[in-house]
N, C-alpha and C. Protein backbone atom coordinates (compact mmCIF):
# COMPACT_ATOMS: atom_id res chain seq x y z
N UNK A 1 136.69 74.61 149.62
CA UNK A 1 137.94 75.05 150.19
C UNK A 1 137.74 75.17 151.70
N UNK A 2 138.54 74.70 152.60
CA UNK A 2 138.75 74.65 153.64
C UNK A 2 139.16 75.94 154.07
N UNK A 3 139.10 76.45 155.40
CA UNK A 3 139.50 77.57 156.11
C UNK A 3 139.42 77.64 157.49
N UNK A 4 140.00 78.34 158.40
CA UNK A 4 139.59 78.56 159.86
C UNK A 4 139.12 80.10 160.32
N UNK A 5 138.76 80.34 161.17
CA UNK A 5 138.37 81.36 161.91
C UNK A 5 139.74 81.95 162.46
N UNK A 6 139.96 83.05 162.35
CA UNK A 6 141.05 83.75 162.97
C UNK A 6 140.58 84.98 164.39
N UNK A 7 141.63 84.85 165.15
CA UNK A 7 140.86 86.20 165.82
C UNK A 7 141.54 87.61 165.38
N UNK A 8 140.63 88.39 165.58
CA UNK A 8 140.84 89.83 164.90
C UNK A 8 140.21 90.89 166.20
N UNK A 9 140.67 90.90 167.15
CA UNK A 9 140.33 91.79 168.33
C UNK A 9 139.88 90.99 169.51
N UNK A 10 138.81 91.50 169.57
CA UNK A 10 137.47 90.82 170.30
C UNK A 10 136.61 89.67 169.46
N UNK A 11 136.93 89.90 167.88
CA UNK A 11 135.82 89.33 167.10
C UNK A 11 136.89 88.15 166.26
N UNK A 12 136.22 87.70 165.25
CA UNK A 12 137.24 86.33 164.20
C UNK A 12 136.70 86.77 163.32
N UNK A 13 137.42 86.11 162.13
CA UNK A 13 137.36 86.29 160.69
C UNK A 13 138.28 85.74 160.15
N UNK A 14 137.92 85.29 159.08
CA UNK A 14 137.99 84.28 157.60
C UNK A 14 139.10 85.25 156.67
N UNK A 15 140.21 84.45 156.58
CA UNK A 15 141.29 85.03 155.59
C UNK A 15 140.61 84.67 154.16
N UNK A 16 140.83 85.80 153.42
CA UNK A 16 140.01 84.84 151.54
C UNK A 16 141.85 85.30 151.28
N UNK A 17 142.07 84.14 150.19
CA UNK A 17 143.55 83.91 149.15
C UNK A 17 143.10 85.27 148.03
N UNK A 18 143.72 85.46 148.19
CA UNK A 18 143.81 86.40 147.05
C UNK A 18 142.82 85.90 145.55
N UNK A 19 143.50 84.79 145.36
CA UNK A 19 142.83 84.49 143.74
C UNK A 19 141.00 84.05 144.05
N UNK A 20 140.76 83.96 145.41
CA UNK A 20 139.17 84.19 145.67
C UNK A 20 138.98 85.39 145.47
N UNK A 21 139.29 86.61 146.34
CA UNK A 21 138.85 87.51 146.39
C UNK A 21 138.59 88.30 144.76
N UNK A 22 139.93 88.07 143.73
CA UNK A 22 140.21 88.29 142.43
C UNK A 22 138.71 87.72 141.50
N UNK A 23 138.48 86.52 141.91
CA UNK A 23 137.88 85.66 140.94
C UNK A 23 136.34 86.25 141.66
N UNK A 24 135.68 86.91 142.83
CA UNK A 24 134.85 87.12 143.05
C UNK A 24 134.67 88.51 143.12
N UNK A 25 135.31 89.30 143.00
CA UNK A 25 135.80 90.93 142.37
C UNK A 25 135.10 91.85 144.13
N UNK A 26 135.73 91.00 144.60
CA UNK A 26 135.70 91.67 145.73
C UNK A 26 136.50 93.07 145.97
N UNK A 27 136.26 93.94 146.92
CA UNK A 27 137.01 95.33 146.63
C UNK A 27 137.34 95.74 148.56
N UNK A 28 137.45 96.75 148.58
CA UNK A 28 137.65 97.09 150.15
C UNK A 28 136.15 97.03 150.70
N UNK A 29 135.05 97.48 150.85
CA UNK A 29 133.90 97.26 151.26
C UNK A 29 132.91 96.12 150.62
N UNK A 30 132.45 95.23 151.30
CA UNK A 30 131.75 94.15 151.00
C UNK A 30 130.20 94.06 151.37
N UNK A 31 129.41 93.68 151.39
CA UNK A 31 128.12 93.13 152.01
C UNK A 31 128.14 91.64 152.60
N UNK A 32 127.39 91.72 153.52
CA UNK A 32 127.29 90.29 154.38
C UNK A 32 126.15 90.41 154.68
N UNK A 33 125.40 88.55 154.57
CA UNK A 33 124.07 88.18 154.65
C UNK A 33 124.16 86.83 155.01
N UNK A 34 123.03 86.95 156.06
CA UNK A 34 123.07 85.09 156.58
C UNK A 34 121.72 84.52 156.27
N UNK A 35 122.26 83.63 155.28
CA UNK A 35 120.94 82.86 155.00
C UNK A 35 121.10 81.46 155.77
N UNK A 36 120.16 81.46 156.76
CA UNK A 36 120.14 79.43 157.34
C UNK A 36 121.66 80.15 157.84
N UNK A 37 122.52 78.77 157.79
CA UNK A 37 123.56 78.73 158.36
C UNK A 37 124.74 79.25 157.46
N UNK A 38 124.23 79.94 156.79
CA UNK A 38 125.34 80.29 155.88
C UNK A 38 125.68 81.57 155.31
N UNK A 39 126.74 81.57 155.69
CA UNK A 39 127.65 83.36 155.41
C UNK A 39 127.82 83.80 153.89
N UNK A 40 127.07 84.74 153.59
CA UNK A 40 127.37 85.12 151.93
C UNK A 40 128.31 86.73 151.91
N UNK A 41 129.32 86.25 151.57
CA UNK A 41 129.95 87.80 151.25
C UNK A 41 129.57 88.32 149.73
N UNK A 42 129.41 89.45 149.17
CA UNK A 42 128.83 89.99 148.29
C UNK A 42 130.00 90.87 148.00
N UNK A 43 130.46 91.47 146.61
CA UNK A 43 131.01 92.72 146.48
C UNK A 43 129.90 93.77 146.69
N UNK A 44 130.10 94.92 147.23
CA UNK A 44 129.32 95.94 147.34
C UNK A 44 128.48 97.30 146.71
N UNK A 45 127.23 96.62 146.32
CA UNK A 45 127.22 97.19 144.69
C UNK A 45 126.82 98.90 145.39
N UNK A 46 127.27 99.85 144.55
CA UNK A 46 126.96 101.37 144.96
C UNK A 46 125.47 101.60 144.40
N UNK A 47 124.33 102.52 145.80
CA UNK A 47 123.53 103.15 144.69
C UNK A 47 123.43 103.36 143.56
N UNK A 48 122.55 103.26 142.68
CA UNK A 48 122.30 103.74 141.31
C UNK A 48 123.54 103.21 140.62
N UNK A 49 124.19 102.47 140.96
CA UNK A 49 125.69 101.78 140.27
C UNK A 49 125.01 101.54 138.25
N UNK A 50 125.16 102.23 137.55
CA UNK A 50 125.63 101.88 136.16
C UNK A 50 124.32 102.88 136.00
N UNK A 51 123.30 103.44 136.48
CA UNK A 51 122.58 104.64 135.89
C UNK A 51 122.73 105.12 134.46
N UNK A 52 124.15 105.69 134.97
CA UNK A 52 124.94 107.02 134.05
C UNK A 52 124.75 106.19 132.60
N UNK A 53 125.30 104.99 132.57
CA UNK A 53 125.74 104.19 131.83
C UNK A 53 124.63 104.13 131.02
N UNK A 54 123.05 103.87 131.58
CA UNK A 54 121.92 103.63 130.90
C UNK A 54 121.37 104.61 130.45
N UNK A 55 121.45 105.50 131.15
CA UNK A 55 121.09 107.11 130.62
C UNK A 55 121.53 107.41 129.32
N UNK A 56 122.59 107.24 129.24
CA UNK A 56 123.39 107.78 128.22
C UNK A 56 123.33 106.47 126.54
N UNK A 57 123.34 105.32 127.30
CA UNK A 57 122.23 104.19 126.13
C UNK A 57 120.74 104.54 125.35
N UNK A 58 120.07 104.88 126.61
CA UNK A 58 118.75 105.11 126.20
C UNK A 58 119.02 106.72 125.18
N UNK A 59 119.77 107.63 125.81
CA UNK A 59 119.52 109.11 125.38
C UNK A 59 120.04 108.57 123.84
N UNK A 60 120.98 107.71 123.16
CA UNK A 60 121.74 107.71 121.86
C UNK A 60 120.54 106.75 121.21
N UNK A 61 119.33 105.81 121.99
CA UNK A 61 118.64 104.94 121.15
C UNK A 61 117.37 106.03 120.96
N UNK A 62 117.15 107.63 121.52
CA UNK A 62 115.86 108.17 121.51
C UNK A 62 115.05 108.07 122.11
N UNK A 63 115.39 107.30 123.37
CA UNK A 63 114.02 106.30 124.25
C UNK A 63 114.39 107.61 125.75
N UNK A 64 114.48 108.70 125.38
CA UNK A 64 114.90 109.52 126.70
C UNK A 64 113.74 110.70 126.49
N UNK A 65 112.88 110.45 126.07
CA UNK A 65 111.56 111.25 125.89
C UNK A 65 110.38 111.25 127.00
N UNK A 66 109.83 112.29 127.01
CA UNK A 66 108.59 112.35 128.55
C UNK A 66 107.28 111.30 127.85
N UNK A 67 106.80 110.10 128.15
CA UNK A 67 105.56 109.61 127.75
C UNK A 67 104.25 110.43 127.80
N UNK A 68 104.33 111.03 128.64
CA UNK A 68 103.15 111.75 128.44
C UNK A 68 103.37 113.63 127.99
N UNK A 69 102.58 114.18 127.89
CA UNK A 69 103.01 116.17 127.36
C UNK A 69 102.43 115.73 128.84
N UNK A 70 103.21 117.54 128.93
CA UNK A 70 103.11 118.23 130.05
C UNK A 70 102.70 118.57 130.45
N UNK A 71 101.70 119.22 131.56
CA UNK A 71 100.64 119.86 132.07
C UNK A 71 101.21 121.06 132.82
N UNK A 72 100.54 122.13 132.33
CA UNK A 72 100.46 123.00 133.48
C UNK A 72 99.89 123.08 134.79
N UNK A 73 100.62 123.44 135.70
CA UNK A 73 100.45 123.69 137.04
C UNK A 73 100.10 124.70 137.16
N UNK A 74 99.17 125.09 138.61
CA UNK A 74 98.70 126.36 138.73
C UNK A 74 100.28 127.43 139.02
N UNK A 75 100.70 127.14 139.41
CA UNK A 75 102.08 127.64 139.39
C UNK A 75 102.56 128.13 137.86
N UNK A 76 102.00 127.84 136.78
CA UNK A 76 102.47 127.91 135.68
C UNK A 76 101.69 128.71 134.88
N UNK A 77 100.36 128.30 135.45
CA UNK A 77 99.57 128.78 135.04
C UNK A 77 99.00 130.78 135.93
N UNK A 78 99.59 131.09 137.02
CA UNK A 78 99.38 132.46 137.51
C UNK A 78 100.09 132.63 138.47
N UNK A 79 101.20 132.16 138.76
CA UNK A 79 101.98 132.52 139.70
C UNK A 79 103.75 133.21 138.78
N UNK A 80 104.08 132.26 138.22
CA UNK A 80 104.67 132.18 137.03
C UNK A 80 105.01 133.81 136.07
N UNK A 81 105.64 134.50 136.08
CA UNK A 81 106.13 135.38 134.96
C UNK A 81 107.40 135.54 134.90
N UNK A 82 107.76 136.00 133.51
CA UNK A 82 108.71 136.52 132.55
C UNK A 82 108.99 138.03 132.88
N UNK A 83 109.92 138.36 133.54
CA UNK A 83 110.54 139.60 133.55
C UNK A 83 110.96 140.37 132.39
């Protein structure tokens, strides 16, 4: 697809059609990266984006367990009391 450079202040920029932006699930904030000569727009994935999602997979398959027991810390071990 063909396109031009527009100006937008001081700077230019690339109009996307709607059914690009749709079909590449673009949102209000994007990422941009130049590889060689070439401009990659990205949708903008959030920190830890789908975590919750896995957390809550693993916790229903049982796989949300500590691999190893616990150790006491000296903290646990004499610093540590029960009122």
């Amino acid at each position: 697809m063909k396109s031009r450079l527009v100006r937008i202040g001081n700077s230019r920029g690339v109009r996307l059609p709607k059914p690009v932006i749709e079909q590449a699930g673009l949102a209000e904030e994007v990422e941009l990266q130049v590889l060689g000569n070439t401009v990659v727009i990205r949708s903008r994935h959030t920190a830890r984006a789908g975590w919750a999602e896995a957390a809550q997979r693993m916790r229903a398959a049982g796989h949300d367990r500590l691999l190893d027991k616990a150790t006491a810390t000296r903290f646990d071990e004499k610093e540590w009391s029960w009122r």
